[in-house]
N, C-alpha and C. Protein backbone atom coordinates (compact mmCIF):
# COMPACT_ATOMS: atom_id res chain seq x y z
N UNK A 1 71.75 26.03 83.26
CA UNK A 1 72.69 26.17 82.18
C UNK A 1 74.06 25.60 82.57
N UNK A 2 74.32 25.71 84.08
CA UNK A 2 75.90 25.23 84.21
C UNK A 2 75.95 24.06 84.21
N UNK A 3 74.73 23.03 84.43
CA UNK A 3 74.75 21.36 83.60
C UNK A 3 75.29 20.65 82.23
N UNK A 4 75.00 22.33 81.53
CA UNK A 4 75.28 21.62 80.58
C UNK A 4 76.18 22.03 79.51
N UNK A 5 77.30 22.49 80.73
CA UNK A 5 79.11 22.61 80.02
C UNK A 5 79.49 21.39 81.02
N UNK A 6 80.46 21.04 80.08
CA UNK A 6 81.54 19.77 81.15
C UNK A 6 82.65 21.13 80.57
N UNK A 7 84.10 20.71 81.69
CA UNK A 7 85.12 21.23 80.96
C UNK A 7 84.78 22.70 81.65
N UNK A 8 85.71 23.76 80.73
CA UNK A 8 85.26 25.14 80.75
C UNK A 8 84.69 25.80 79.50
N UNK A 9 85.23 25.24 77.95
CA UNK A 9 83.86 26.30 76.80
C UNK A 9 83.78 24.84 75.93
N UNK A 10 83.10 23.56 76.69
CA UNK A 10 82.48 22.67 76.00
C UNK A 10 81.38 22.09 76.09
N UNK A 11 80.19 21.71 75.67
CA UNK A 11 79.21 21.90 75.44
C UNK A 11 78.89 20.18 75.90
N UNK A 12 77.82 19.04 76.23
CA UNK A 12 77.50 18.09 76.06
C UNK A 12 77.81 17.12 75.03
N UNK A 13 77.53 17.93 74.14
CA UNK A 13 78.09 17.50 72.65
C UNK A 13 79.28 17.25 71.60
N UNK A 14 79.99 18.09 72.86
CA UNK A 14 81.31 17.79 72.28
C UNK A 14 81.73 19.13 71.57
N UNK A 15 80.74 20.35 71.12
CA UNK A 15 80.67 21.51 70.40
C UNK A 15 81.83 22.10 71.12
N UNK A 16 82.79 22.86 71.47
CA UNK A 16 83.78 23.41 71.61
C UNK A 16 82.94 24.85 71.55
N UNK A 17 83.03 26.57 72.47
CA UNK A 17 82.67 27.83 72.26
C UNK A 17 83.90 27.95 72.64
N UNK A 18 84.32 29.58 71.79
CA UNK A 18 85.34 30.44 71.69
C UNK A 18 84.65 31.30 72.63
N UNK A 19 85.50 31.97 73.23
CA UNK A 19 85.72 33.03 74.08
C UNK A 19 84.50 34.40 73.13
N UNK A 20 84.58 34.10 72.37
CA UNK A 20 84.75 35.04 71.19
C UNK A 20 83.18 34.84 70.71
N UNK A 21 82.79 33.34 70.86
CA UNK A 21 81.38 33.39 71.27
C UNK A 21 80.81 33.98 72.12
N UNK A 22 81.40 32.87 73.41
CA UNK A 22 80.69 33.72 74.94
C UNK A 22 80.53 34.39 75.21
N UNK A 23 81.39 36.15 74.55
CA UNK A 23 81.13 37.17 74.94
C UNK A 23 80.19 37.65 73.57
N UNK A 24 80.32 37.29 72.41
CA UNK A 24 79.07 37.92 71.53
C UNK A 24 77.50 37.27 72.34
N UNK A 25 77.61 36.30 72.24
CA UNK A 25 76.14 35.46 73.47
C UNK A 25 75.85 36.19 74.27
N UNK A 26 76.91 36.97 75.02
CA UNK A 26 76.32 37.70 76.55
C UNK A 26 76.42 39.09 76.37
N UNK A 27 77.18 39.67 74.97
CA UNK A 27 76.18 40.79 74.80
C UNK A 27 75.23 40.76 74.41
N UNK A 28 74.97 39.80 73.32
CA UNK A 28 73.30 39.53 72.75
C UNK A 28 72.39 39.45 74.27
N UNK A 29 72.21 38.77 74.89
CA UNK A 29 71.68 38.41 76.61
C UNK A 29 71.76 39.89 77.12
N UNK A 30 72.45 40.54 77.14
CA UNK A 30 72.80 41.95 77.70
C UNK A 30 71.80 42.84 77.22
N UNK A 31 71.93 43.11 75.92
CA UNK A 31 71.29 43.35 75.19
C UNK A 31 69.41 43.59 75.54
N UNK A 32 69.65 42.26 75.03
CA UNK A 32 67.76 41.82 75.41
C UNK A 32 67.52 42.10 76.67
N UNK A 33 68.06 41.70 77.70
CA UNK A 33 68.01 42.00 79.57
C UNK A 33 67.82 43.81 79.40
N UNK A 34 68.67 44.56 78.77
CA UNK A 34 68.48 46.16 78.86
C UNK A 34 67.09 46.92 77.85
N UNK A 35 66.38 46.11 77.10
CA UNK A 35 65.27 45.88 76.39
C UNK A 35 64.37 45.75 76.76
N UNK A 36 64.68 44.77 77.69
CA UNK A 36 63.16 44.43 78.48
C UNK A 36 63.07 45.52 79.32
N UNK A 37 63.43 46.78 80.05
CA UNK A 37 63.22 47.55 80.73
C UNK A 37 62.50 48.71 79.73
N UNK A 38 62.68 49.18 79.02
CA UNK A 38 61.71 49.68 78.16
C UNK A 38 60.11 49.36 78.03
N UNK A 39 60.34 48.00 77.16
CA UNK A 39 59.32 47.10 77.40
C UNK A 39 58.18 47.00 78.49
N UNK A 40 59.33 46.86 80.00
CA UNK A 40 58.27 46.37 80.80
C UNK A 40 57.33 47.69 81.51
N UNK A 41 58.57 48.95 81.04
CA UNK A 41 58.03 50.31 81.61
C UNK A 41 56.14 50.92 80.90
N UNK A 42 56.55 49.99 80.05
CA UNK A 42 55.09 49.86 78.64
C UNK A 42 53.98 49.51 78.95
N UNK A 43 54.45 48.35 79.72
CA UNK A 43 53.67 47.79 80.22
C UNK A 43 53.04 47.68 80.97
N UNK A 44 53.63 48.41 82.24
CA UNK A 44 53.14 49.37 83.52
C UNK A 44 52.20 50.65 83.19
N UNK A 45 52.50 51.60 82.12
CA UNK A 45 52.02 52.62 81.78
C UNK A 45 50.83 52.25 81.05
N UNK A 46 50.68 51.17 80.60
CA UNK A 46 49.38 50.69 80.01
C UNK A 46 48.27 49.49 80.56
N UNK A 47 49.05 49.16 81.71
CA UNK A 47 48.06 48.32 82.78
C UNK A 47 48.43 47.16 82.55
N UNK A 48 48.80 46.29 81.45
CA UNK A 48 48.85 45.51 80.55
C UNK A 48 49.75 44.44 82.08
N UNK A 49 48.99 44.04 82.59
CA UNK A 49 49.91 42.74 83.84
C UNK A 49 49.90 41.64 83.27
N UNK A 50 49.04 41.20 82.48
CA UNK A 50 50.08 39.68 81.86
C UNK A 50 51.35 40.13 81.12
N UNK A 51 50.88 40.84 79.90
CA UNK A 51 52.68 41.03 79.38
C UNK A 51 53.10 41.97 80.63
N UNK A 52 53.18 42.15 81.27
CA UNK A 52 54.53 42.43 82.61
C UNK A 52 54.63 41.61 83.17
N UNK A 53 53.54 40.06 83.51
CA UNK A 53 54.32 38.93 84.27
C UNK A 53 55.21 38.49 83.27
N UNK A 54 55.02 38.35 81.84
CA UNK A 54 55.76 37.53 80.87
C UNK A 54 57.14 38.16 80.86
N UNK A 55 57.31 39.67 80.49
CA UNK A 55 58.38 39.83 80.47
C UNK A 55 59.39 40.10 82.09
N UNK A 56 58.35 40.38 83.24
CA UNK A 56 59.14 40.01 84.14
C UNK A 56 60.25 38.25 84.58
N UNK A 57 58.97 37.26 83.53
CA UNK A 57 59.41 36.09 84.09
C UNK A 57 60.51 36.33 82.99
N UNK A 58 60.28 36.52 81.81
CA UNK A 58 61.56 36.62 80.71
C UNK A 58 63.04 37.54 81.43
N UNK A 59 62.64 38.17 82.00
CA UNK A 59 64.07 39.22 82.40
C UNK A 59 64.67 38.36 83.37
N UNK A 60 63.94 37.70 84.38
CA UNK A 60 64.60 36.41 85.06
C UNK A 60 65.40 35.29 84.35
N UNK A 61 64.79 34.73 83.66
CA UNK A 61 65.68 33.85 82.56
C UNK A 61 67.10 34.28 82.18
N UNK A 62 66.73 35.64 81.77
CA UNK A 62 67.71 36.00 81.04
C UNK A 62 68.87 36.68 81.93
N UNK A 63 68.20 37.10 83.44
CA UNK A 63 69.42 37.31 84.65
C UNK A 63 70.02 36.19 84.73
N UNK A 64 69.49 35.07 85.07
CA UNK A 64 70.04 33.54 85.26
C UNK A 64 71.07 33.25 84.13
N UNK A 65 70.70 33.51 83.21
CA UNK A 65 71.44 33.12 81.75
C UNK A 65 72.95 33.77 82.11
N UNK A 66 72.25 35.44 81.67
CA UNK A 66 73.25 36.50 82.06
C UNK A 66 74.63 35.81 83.64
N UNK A 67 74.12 35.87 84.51
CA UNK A 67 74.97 35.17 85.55
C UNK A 67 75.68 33.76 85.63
N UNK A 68 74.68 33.07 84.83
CA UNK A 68 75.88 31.76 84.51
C UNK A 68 76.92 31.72 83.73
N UNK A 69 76.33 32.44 82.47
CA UNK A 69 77.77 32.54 81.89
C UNK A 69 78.79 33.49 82.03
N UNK A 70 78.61 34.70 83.23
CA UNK A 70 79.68 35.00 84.16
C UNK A 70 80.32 34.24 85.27
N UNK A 71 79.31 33.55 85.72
CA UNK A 71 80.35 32.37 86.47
C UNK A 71 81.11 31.46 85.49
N UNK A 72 80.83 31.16 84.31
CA UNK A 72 81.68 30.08 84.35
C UNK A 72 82.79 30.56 83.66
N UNK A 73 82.26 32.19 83.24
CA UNK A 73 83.81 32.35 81.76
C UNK A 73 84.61 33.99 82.44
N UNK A 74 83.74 33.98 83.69
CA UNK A 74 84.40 35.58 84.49
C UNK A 74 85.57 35.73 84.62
N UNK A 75 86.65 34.72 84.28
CA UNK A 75 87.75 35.10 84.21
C UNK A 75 88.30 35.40 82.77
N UNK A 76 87.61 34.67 82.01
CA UNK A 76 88.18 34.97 80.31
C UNK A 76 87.11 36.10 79.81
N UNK A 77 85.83 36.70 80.24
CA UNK A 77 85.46 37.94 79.77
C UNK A 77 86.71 38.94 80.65
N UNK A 78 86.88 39.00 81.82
CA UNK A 78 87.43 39.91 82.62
C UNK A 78 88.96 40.25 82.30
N UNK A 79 89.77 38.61 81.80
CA UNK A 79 90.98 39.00 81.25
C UNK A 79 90.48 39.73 80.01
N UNK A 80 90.01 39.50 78.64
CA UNK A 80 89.75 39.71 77.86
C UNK A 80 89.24 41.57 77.89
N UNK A 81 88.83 41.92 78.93
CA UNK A 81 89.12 43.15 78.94
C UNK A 81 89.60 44.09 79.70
N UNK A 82 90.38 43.17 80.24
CA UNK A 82 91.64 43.71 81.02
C UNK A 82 92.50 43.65 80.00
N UNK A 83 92.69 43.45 79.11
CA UNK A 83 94.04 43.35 77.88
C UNK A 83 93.38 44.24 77.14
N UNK A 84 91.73 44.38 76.48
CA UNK A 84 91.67 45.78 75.96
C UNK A 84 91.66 47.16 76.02
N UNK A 85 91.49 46.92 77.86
CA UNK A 85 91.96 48.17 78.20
C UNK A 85 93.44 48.92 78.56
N UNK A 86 93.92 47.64 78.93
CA UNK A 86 95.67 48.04 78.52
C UNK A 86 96.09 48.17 77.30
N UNK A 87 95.15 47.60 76.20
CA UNK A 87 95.82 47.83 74.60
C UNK A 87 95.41 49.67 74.33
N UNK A 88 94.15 49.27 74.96
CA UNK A 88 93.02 51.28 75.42
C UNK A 88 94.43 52.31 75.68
N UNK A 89 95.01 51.59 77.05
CA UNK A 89 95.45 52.48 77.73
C UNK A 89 96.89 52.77 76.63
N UNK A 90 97.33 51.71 76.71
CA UNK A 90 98.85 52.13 75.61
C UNK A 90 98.80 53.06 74.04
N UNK A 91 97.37 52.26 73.66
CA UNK A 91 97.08 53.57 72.63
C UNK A 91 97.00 55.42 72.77
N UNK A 92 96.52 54.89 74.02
CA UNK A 92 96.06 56.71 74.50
C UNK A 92 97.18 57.49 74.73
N UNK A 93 98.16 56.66 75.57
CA UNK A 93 99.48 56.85 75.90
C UNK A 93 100.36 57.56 74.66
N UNK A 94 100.45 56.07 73.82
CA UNK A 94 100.95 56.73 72.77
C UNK A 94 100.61 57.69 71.63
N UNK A 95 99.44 57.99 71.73
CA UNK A 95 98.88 59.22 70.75
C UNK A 95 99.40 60.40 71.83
N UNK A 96 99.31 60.50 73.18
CA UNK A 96 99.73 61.62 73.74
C UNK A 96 101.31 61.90 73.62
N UNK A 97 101.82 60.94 73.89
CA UNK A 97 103.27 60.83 73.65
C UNK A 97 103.60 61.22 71.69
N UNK A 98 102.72 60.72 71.08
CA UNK A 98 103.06 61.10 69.52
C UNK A 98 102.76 62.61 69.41
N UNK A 99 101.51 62.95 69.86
CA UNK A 99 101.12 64.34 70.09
C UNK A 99 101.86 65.46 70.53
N UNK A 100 102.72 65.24 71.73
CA UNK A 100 103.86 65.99 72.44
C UNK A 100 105.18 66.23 71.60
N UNK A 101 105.43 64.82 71.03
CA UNK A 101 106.85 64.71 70.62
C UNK A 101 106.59 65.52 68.93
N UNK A 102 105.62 64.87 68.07
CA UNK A 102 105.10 65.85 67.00
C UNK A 102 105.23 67.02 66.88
N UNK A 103 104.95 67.77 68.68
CA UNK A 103 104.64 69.15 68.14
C UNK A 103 105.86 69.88 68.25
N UNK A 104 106.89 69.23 69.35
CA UNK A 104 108.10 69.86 69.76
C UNK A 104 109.00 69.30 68.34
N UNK A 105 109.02 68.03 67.56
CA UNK A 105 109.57 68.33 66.25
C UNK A 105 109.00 69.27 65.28
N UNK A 106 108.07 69.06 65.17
CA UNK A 106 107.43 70.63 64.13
C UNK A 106 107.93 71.71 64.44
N UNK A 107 108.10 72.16 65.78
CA UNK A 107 108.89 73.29 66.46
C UNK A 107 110.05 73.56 65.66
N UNK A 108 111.05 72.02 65.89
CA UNK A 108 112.17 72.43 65.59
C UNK A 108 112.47 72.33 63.90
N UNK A 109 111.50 71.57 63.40
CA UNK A 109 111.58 71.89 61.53
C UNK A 109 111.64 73.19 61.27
N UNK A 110 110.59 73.81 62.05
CA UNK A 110 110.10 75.17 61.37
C UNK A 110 111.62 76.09 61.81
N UNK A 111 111.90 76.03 63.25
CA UNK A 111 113.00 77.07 63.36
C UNK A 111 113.87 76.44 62.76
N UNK A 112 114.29 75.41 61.99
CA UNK A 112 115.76 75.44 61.02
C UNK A 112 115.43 75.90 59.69
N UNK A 113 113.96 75.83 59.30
CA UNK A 113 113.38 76.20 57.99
C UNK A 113 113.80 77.67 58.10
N UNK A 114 113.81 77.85 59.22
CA UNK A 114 113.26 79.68 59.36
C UNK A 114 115.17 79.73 59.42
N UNK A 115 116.01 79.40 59.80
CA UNK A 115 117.68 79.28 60.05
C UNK A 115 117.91 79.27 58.41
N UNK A 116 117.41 78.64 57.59
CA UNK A 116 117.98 78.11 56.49
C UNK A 116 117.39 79.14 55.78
N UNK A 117 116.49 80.02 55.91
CA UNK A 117 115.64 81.07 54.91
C UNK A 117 116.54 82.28 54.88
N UNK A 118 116.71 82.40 56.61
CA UNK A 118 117.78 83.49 56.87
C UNK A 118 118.78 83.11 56.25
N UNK A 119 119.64 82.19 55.93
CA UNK A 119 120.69 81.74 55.78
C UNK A 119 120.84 82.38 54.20
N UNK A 120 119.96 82.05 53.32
CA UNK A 120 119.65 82.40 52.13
C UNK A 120 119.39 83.30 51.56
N UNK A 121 118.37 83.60 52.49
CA UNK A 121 118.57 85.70 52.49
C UNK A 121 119.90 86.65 52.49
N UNK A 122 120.42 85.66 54.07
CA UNK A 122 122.11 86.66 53.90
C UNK A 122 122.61 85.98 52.19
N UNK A 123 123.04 85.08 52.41
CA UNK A 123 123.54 84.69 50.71
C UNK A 123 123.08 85.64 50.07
N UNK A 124 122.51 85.34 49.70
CA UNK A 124 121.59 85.93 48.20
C UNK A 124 122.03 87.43 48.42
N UNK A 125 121.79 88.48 49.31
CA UNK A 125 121.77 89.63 49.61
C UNK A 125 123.27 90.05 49.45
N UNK A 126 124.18 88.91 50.18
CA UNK A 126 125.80 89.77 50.05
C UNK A 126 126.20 89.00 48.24
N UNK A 127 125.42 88.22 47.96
CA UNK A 127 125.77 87.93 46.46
C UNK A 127 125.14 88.95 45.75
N UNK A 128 123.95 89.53 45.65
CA UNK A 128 123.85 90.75 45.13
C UNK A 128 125.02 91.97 45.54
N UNK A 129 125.36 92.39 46.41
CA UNK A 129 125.97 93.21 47.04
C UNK A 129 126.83 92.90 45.98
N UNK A 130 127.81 91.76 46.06
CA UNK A 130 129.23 91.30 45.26
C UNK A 130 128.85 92.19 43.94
N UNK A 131 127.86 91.33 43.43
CA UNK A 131 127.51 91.51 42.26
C UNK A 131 127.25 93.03 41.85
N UNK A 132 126.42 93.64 42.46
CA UNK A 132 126.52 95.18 41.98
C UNK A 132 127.82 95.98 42.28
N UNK A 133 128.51 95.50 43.10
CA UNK A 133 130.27 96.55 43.25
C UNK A 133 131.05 95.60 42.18
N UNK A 134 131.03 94.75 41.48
CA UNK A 134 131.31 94.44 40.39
C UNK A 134 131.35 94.78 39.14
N UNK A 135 129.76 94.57 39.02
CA UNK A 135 129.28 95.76 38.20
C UNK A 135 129.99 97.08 37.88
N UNK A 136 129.61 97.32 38.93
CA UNK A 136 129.83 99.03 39.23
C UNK A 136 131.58 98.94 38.79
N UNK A 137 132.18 98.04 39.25
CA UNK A 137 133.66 98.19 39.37
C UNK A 137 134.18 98.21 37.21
N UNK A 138 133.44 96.78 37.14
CA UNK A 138 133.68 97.31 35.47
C UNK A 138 133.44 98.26 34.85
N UNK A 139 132.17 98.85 34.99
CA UNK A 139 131.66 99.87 34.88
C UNK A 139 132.77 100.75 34.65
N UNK A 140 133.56 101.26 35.70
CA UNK A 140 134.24 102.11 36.06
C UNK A 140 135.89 102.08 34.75
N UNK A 141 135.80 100.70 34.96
CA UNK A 141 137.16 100.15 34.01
C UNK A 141 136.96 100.54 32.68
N UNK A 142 135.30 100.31 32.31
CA UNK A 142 135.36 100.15 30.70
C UNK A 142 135.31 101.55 30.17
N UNK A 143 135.02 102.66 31.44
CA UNK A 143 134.97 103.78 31.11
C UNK A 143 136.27 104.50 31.26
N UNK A 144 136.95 103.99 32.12
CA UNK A 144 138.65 104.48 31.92
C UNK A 144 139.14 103.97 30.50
N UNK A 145 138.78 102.53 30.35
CA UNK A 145 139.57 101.75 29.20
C UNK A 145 138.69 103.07 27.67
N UNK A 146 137.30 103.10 28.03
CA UNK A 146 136.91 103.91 27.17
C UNK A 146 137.65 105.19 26.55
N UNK A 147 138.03 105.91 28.19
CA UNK A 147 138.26 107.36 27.80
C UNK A 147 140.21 107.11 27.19
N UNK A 148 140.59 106.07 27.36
CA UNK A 148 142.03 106.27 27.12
C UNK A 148 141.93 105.80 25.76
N UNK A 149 140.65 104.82 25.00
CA UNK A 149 141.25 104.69 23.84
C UNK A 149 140.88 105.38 22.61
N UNK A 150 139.90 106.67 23.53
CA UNK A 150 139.57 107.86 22.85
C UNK A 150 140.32 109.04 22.50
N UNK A 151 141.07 109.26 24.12
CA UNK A 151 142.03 109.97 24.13
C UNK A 151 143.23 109.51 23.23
N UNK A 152 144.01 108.19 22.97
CA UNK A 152 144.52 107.74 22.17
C UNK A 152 144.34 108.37 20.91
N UNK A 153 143.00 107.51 20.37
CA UNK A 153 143.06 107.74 19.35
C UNK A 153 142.44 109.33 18.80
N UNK A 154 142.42 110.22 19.87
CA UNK A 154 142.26 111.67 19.52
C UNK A 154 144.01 111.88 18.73
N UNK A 155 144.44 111.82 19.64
CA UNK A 155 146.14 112.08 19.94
C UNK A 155 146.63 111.66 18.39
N UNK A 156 146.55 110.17 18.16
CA UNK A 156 146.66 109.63 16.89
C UNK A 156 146.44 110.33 15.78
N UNK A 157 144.94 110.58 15.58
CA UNK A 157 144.30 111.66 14.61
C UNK A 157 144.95 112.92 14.43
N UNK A 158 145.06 113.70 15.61
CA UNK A 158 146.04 114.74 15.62
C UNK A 158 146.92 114.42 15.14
N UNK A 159 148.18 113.83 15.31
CA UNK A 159 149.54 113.62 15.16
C UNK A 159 149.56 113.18 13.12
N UNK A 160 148.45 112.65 13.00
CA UNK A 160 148.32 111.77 11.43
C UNK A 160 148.09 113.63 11.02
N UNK A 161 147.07 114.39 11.38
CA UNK A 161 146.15 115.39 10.74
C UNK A 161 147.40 116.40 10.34
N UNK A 162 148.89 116.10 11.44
CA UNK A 162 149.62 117.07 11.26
C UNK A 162 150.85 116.88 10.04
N UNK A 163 150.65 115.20 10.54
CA UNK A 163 151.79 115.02 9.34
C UNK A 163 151.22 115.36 8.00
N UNK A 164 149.92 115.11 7.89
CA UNK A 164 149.05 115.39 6.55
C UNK A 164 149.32 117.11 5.97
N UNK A 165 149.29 117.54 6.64
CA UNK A 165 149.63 118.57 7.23
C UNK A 165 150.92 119.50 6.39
N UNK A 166 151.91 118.90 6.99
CA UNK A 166 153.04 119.11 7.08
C UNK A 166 153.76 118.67 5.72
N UNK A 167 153.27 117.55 4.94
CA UNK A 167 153.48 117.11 3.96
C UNK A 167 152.62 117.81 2.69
């Protein structure tokens, strides 16, 4: 197989492979290579030695296969996931880091929620307070203002009942 790249992902033909091939190709190869062990275990358990020479000679092929196109692209599969596991690692990072920092702001929402409830409670509570010695305070007025313009006008009545009276 390594005859027949010139270059590093070009083909005889002039065909150009992406990275992006080579590694779908050599999981497909991967693939089939981890297949045939099933297979050949089948084949043992059932006596069956031609299909176990076939797929032994097939799992060879496909080691050969498998190994050439790690020699020739082992540095662009190996970068290629060496960058997804640093993209791996920074994700993980940052969900733990979002996770931590999340919970210590939720913390602090809730205790100003809980600052601002109290806050509202006192309000509300010394505004009632106001409000009922208010109350209470007119209360008190309309019943003075009451009794004086009773008493008044008792006094009045009298004073008229006498001149009526008197005349």
């Amino acid at each position: 197989m390594k005859n027949k790249f010139k270059g590093t992902n070009e083909l005889l033909n002039g065909r150009s492979i992406s990275i992006a091939e080579v590694r779908s190709i050599y999981q497909t190869l991967l693939a089939q290579y981890e297949g045939l062990s099933v297979e050949i275990v089948d084949s043992v358990e059932r006596n069956d030695y031609v299909r176990l020479s076939h797929l032994l000679s097939r799992r060879k092929k496909l080691q050969t296969a498998l190994d050439d196109i790690k020699s020739l692209h082992e540095d662009d599969l190996v970068t290629q996931q060496s960058v997804k596991k640093r993209i791996a690692d920074i994700l993980n990072t940052s969900a733990e880091t979002t996770e931590s920092k999340g919970e210590d702001t939720l913390i602090k929402i809730t205790n100003s929620l809980e600052k601002v409830n109290n806050s509202a409670f006192n309000i509300a509570s010394k505004t009632l307070d106001l409000s009922t010695k208010t109350i209470s305070k007119g209360n008190q007025l309309n019943h003075s203002v009451g009794k004086f313009l009773v008493n008044k006008t008792s006094k009045g009545l009298s004073k008229l009942a006498d001149t009526f009276y008197k005349q």
